[in-house]
C-alpha atoms as a PDB file:
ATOM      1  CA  UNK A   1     113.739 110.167  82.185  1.00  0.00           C
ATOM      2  CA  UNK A   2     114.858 106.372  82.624  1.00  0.00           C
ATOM      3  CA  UNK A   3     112.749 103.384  82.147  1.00  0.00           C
ATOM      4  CA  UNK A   4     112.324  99.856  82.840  1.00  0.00           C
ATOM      5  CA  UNK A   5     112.245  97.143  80.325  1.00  0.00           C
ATOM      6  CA  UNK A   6     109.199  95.261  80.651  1.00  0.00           C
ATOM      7  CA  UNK A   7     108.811  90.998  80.076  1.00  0.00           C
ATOM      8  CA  UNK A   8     107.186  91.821  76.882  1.00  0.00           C
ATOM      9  CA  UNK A   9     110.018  94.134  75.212  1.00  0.00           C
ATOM     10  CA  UNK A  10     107.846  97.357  75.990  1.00  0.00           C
ATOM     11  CA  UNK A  11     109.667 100.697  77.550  1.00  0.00           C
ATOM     12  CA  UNK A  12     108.010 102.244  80.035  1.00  0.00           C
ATOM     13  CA  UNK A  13     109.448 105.418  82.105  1.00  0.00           C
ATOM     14  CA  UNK A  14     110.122 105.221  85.350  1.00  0.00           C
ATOM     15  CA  UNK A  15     108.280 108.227  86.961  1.00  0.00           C
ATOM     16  CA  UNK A  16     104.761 109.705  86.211  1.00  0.00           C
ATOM     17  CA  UNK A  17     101.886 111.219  87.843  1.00  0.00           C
ATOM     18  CA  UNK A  18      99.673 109.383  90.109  1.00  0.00           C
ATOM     19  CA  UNK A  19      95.951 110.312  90.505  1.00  0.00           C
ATOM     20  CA  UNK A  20      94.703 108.980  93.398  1.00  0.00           C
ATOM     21  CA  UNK A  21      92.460 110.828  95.847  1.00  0.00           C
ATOM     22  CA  UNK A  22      92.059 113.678  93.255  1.00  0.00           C
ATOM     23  CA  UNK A  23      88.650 114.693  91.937  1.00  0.00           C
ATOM     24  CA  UNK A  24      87.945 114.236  88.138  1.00  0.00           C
ATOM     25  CA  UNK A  25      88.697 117.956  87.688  1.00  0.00           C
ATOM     26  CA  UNK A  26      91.344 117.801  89.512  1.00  0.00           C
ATOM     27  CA  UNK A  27      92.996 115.159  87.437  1.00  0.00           C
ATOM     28  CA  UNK A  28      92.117 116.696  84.561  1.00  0.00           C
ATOM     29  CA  UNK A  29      93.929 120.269  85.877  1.00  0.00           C
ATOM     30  CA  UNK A  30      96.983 118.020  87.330  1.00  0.00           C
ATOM     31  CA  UNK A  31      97.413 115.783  84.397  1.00  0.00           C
ATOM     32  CA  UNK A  32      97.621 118.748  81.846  1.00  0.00           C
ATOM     33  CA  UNK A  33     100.258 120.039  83.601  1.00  0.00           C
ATOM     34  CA  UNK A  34     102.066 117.089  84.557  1.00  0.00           C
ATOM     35  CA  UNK A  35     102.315 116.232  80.265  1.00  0.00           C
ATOM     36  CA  UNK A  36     103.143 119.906  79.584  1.00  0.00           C
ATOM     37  CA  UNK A  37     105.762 119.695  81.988  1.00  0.00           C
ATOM     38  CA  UNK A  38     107.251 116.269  80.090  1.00  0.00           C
ATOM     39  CA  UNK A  39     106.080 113.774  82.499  1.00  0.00           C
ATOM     40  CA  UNK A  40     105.345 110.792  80.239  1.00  0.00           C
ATOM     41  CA  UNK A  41     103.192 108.106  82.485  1.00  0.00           C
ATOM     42  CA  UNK A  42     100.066 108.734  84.057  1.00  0.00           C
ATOM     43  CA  UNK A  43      98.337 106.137  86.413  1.00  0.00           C
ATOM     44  CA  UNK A  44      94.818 106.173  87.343  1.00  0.00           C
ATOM     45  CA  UNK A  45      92.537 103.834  88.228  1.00  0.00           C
ATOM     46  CA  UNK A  46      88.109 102.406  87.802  1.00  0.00           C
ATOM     47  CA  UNK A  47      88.077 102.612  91.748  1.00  0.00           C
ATOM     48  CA  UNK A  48      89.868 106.620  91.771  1.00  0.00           C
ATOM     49  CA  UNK A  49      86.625 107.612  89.922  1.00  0.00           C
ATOM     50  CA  UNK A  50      88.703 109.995  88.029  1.00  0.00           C
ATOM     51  CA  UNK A  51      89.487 108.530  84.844  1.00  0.00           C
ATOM     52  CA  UNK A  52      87.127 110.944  82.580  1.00  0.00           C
ATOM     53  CA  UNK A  53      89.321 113.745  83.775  1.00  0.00           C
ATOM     54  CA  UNK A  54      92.428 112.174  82.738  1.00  0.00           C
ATOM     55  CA  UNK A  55      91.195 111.597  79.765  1.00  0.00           C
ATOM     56  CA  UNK A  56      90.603 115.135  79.219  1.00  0.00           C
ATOM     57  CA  UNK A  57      93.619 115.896  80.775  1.00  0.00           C
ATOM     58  CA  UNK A  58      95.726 114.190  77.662  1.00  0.00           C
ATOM     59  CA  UNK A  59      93.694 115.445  75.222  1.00  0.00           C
ATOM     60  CA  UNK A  60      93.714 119.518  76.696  1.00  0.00           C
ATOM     61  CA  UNK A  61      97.574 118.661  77.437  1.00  0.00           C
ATOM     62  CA  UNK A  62      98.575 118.446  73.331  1.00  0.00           C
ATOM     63  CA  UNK A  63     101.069 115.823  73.513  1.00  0.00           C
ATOM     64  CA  UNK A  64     100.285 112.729  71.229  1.00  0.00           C
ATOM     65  CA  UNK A  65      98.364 109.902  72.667  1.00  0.00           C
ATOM     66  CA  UNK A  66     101.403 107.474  71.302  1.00  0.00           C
ATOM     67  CA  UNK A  67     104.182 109.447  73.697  1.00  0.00           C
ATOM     68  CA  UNK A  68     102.050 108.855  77.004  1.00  0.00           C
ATOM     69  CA  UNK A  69     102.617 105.672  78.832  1.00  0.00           C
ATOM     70  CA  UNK A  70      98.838 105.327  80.372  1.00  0.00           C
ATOM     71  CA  UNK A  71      98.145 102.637  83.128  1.00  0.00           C
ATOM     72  CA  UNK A  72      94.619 102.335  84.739  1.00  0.00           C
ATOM     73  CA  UNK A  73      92.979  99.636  86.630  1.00  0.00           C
ATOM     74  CA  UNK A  74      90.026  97.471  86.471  1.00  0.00           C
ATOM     75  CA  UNK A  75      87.941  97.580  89.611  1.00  0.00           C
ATOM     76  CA  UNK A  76      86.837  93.930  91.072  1.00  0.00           C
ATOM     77  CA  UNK A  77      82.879  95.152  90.712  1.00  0.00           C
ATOM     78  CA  UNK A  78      83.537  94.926  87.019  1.00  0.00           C
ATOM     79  CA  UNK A  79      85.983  91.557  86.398  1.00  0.00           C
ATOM     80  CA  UNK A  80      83.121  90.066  85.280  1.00  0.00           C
ATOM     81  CA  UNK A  81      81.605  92.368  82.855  1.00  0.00           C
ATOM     82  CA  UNK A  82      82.126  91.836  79.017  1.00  0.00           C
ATOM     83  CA  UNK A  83      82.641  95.779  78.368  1.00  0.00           C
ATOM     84  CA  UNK A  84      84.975  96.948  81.337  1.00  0.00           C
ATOM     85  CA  UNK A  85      87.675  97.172  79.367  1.00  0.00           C
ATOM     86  CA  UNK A  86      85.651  98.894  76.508  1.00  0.00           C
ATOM     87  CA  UNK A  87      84.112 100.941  79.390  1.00  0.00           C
ATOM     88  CA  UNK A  88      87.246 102.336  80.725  1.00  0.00           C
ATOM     89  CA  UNK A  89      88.770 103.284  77.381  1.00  0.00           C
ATOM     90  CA  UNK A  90      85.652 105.699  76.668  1.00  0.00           C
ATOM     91  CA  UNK A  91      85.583 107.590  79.859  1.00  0.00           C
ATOM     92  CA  UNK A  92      89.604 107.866  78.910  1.00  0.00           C
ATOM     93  CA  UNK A  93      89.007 108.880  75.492  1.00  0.00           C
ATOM     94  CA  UNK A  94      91.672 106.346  73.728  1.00  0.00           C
ATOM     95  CA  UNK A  95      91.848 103.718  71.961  1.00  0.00           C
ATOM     96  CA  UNK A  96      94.638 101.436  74.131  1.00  0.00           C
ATOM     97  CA  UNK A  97      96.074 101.254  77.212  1.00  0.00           C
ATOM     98  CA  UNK A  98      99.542 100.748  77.870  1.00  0.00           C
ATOM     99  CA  UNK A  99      99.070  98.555  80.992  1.00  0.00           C
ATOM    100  CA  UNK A 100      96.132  97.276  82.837  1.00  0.00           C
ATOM    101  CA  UNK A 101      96.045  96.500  86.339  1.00  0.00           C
ATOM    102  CA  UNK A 102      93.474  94.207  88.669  1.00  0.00           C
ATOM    103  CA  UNK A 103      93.305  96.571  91.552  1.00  0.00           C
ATOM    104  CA  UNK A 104      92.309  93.993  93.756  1.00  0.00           C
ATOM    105  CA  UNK A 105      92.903  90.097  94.269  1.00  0.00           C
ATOM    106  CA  UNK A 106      89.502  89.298  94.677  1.00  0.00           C
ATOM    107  CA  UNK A 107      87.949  85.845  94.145  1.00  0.00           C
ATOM    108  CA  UNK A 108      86.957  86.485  90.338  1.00  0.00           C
ATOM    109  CA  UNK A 109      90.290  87.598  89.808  1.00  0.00           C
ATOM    110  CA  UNK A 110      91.029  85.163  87.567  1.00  0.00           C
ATOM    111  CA  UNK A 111      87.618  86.016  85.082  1.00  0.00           C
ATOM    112  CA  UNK A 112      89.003  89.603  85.205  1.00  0.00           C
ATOM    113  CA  UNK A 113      92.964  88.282  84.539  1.00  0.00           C
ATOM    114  CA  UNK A 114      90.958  86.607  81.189  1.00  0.00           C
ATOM    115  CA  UNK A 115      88.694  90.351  80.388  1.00  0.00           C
ATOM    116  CA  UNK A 116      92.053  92.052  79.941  1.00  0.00           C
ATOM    117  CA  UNK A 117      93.639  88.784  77.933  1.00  0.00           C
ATOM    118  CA  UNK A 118      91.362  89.136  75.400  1.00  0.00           C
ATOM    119  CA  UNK A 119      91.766  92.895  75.015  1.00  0.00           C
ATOM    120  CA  UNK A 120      95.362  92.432  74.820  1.00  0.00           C
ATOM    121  CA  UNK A 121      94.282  89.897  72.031  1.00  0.00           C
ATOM    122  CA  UNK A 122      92.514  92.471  70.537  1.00  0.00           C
ATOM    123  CA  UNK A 123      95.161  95.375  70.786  1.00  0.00           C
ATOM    124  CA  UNK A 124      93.153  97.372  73.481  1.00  0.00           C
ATOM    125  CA  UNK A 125      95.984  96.619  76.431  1.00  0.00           C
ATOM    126  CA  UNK A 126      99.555  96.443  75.859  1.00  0.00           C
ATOM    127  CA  UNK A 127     100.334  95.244  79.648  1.00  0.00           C
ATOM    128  CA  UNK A 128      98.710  93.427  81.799  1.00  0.00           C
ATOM    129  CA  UNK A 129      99.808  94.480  85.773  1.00  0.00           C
ATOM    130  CA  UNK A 130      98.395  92.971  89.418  1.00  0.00           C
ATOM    131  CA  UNK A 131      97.895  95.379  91.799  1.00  0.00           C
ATOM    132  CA  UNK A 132      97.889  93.994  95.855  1.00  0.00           C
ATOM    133  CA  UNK A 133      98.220  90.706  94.613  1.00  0.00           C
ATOM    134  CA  UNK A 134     100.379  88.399  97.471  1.00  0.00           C
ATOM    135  CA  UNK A 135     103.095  86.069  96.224  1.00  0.00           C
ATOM    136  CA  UNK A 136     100.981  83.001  96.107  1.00  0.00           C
ATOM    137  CA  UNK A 137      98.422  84.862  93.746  1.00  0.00           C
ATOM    138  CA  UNK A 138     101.539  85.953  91.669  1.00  0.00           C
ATOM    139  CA  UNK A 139     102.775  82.770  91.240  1.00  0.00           C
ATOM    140  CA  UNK A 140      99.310  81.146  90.198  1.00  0.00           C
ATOM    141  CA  UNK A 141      99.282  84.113  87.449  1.00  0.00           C
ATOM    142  CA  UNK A 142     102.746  83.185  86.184  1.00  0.00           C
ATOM    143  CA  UNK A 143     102.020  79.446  85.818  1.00  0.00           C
ATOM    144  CA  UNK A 144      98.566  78.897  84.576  1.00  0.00           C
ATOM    145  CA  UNK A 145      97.577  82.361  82.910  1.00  0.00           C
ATOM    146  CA  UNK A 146      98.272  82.079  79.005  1.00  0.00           C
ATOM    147  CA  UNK A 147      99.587  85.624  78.635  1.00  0.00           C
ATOM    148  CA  UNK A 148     101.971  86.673  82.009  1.00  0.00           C
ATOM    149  CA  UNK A 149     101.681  89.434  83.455  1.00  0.00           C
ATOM    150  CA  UNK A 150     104.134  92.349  83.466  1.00  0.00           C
ATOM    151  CA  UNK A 151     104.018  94.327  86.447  1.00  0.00           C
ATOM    152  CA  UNK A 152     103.098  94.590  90.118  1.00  0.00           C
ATOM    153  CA  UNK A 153     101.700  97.301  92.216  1.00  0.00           C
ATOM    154  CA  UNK A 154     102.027  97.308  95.696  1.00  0.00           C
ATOM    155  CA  UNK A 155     102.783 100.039  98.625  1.00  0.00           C
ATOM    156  CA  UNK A 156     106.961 100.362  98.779  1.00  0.00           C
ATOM    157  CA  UNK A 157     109.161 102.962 100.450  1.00  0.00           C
ATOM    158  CA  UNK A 158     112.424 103.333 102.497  1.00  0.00           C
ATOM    159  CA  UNK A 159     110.243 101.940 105.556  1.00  0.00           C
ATOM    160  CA  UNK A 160     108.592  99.532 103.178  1.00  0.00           C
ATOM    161  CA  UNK A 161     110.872  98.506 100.443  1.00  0.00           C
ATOM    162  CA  UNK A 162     109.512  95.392  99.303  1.00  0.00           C
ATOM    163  CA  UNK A 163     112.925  93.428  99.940  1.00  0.00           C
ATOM    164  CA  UNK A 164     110.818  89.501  99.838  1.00  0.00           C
ATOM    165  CA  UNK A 165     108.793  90.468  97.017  1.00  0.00           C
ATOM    166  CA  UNK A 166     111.847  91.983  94.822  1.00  0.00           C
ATOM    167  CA  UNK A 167     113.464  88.738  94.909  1.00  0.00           C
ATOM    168  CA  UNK A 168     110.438  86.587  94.054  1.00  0.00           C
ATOM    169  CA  UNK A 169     109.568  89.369  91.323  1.00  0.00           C
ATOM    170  CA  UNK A 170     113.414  89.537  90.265  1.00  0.00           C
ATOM    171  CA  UNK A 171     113.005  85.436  89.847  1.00  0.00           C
ATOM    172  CA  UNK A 172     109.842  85.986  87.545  1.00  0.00           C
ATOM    173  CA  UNK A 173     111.147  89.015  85.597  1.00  0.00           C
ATOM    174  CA  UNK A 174     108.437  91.091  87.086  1.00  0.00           C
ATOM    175  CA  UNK A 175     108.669  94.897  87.657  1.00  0.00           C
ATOM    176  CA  UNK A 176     107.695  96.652  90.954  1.00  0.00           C
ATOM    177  CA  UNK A 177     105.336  99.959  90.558  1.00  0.00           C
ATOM    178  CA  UNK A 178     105.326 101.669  93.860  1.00  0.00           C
ATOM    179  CA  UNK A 179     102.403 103.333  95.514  1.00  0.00           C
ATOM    180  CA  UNK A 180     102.899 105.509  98.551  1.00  0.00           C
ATOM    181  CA  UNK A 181     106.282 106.167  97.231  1.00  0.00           C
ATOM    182  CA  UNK A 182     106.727 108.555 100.094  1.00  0.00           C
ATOM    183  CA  UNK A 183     105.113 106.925 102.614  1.00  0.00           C
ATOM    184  CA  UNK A 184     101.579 108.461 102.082  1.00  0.00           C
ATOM    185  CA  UNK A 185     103.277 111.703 102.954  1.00  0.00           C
ATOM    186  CA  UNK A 186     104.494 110.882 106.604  1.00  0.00           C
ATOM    187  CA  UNK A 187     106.510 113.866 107.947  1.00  0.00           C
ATOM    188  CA  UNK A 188     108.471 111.190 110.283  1.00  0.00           C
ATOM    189  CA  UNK A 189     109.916 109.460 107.044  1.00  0.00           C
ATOM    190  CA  UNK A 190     110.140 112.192 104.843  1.00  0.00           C
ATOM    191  CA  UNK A 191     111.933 114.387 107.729  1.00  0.00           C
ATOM    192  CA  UNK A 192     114.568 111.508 108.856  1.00  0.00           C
ATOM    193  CA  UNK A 193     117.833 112.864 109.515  1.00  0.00           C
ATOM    194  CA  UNK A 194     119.989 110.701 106.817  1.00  0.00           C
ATOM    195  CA  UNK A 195     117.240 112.124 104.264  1.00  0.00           C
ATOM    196  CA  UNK A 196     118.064 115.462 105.162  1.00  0.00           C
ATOM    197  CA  UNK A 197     121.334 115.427 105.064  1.00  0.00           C
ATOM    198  CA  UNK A 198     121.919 113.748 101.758  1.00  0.00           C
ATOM    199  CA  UNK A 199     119.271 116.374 100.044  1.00  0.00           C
ATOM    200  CA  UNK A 200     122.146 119.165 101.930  1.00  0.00           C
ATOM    201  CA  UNK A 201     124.703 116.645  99.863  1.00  0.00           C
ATOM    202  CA  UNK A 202     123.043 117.184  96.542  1.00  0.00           C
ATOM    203  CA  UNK A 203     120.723 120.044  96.816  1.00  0.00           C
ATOM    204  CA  UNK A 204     118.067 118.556  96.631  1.00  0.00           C
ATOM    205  CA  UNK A 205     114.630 118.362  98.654  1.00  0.00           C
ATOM    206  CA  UNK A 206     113.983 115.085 101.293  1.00  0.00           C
ATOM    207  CA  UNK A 207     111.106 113.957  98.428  1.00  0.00           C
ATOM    208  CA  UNK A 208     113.323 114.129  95.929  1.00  0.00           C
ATOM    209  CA  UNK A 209     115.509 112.562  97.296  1.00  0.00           C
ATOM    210  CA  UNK A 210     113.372 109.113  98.303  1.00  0.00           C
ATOM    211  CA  UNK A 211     112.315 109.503  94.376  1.00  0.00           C
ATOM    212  CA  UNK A 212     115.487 109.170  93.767  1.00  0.00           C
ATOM    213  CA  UNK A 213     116.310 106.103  95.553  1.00  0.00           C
ATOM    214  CA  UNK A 214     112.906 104.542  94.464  1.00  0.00           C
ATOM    215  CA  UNK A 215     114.079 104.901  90.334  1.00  0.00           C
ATOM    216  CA  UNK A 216     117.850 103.531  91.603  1.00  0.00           C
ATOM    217  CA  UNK A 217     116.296 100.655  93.194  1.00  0.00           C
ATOM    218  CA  UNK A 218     114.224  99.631  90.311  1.00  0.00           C
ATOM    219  CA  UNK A 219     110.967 100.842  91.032  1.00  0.00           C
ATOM    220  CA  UNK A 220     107.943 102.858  88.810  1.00  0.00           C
ATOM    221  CA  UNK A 221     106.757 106.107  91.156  1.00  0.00           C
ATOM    222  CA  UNK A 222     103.933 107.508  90.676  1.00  0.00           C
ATOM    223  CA  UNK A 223     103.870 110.468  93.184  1.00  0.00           C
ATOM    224  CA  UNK A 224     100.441 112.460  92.797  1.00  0.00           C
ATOM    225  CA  UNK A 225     100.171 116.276  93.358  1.00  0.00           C
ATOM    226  CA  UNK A 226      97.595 119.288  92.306  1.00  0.00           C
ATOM    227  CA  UNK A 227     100.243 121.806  92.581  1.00  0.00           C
ATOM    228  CA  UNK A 228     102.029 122.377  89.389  1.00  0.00           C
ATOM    229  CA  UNK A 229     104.953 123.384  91.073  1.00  0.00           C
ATOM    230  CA  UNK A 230     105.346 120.217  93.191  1.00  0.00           C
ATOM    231  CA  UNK A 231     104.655 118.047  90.310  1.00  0.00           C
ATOM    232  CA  UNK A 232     107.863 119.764  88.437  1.00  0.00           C
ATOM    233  CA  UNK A 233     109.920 119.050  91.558  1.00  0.00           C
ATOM    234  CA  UNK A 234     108.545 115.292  92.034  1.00  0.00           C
ATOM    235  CA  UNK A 235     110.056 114.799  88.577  1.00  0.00           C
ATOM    236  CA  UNK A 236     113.719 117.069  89.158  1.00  0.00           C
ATOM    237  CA  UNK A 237     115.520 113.379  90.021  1.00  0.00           C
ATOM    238  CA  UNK A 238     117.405 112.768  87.233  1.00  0.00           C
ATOM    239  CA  UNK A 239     120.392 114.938  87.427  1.00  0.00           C
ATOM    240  CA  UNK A 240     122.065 113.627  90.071  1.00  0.00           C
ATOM    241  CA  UNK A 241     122.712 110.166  91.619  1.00  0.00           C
ATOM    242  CA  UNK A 242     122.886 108.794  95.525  1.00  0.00           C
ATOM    243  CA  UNK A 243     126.176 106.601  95.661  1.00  0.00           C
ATOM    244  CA  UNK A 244     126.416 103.096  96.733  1.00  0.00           C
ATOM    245  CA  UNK A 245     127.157 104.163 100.315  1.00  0.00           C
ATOM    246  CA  UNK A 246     123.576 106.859 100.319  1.00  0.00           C
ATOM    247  CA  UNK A 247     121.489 103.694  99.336  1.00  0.00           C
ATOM    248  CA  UNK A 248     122.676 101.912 102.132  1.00  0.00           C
ATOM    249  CA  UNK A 249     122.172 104.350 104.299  1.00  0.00           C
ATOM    250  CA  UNK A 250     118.623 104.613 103.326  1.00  0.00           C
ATOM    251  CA  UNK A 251     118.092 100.757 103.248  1.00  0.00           C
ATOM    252  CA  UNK A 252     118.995 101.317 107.010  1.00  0.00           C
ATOM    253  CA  UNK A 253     115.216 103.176 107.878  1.00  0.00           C
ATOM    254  CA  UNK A 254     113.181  99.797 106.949  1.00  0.00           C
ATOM    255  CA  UNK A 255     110.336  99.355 109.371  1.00  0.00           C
ATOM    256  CA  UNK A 256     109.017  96.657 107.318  1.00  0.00           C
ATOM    257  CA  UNK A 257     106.032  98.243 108.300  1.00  0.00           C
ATOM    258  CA  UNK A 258     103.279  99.299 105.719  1.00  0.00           C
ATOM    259  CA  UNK A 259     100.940 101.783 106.152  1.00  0.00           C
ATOM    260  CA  UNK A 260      98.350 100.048 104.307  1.00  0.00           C
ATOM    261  CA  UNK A 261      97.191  96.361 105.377  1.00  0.00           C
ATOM    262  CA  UNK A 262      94.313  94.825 103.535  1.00  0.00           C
ATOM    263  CA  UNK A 263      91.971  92.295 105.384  1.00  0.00           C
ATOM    264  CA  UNK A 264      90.288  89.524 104.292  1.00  0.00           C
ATOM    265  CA  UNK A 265      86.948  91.402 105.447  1.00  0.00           C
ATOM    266  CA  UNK A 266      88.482  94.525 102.935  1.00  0.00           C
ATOM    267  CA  UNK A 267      89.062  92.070 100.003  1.00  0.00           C
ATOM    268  CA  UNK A 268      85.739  90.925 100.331  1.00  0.00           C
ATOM    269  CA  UNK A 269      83.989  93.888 100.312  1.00  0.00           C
ATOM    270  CA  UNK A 270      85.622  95.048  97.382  1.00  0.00           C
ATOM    271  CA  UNK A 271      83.981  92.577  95.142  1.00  0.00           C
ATOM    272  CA  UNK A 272      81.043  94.151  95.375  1.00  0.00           C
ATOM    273  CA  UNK A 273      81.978  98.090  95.936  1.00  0.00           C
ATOM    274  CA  UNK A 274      79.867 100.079  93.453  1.00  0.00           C
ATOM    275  CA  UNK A 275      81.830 102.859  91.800  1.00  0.00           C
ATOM    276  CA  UNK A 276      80.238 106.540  91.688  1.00  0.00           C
ATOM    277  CA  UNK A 277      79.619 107.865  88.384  1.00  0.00           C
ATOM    278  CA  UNK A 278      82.498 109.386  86.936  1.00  0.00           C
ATOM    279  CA  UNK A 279      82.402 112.632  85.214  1.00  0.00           C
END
């Protein structure tokens, strides 16, 4: 494993599991495995509905709550609500989180940027992330928020990679969590010819090898799988390295071109999204 430094002093490795789209028992089967299998971060979310079965996940998995990095996210339906925080760390089963993310920039953003502040205070988050948030939100968090924030989530891959926002993050001393680290599974990037011939290079598979250039370029992945198998191979990335020339090669496939594009209508509607129960 390698990790990232955050602006606080905390470690925090570079890979883990993602949950997203998976049911709660599904987590739960797929985040056993994942921590059996040594993977060390595990990212879920309020809005993924999932987090009681990653809860149980870490607890049926054995390893110590201490040696997993856990990130989850606070859904805009509950910014305002005194016990979201409290809320989300019983249907996890722990007493902390690692790092907390707003899922959404939302207009009561800033009441849920001050829920998680006072947790922190409290020694219930470690981290505080933004997830989606555009670069003028960023900045307003930097400059008038009392405790900065430590990490950004936002959609990033070879036809994606983020190049604007990595130099306004690399000015704040942000770090850069990817989601749809391979493109939300899109054959045409995944199957692109200088892809395929570099996994030939190192023996390695065309996922593996975008992983790869995700944790060289600086970024968090959190790929998600239920298969067992797939999970092991997500995580097979650190026994080899592209050279200077491979990462060029792959900077060459940016599209610029995400597959996800929130509206103003989307953000809007978020703020008042009611979460299913989660069991």
């Amino acid at each position: 494993m390698e990790y990232i430094t955050l602006n606080n002093g905390i470690k925090m490795p570079m890979a883990g599991l993602g949950v997203f789209m998976l049911s709660s028992a599904e987590a739960e089967n797929s985040v056993e495995n994942a921590l059996k299998s040594g993977v060390r971060l595990i990212d879920t979310a309020n809005g993924y509905m999932n987090e009681s079965g990653t809860g149980r996940g870490i607890k049926k998995s054995g390893v110590p709550r201490e040696d997993v990095f856990l990130v989850t996210k606070l859904w805009p339906t509950v910014y305002k609500e005194e016990t979201a925080v409290e809320d989300t760390l019983k249907r996890l089963q722990t007493d902390y989180i690692d790092l907390l993310f707003l899922h959404q920039p939302t207009d009561n953003w800033r009441e849920g940027y001050k829920t998680i502040e006072k947790a922190v205070k409290e020694g219930k988050v470690k981290s505080i992330g933004l997830s989606n948030f555009p670069e003028e939100l960023l900045k307003e968090a930097v400059n008038t928020m009392e405790i900065k924030p430590q990490m950004v989530q936002a959609e990033a891959h070879p036809y994606f990679p983020q190049i604007n926002l990595k130099k306004f993050l690399k000015e704040i001393n942000m770090g850069l969590m990817a989601w749809y680290p391979l493109g939300h599974g899109d054959k045409n990037l995944i199957e692109e010819p200088v892809l395929r011939k570099l996994a030939e290079k190192y023996g390695k598979s065309n996922a593996q090898v975008i992983l790869r250039w995700h944790i060289q370029s600086g970024h968090v992945v959190i790929p998600g799988s239920k298969n067992p198998y797939h999970i092991k191979d997500n995580f097979d990335i650190f026994d080899f390295s592209l050279s200077d020339k491979d990462m060029e090669e792959i900077v060459k496939l940016n599209k610029n071109t995400p597959y996800y594009t929130a509206t103003p209508e989307m953000i809007t509607a978020y703020a008042s999204m009611a979460l299913k129960e989660d069991l």
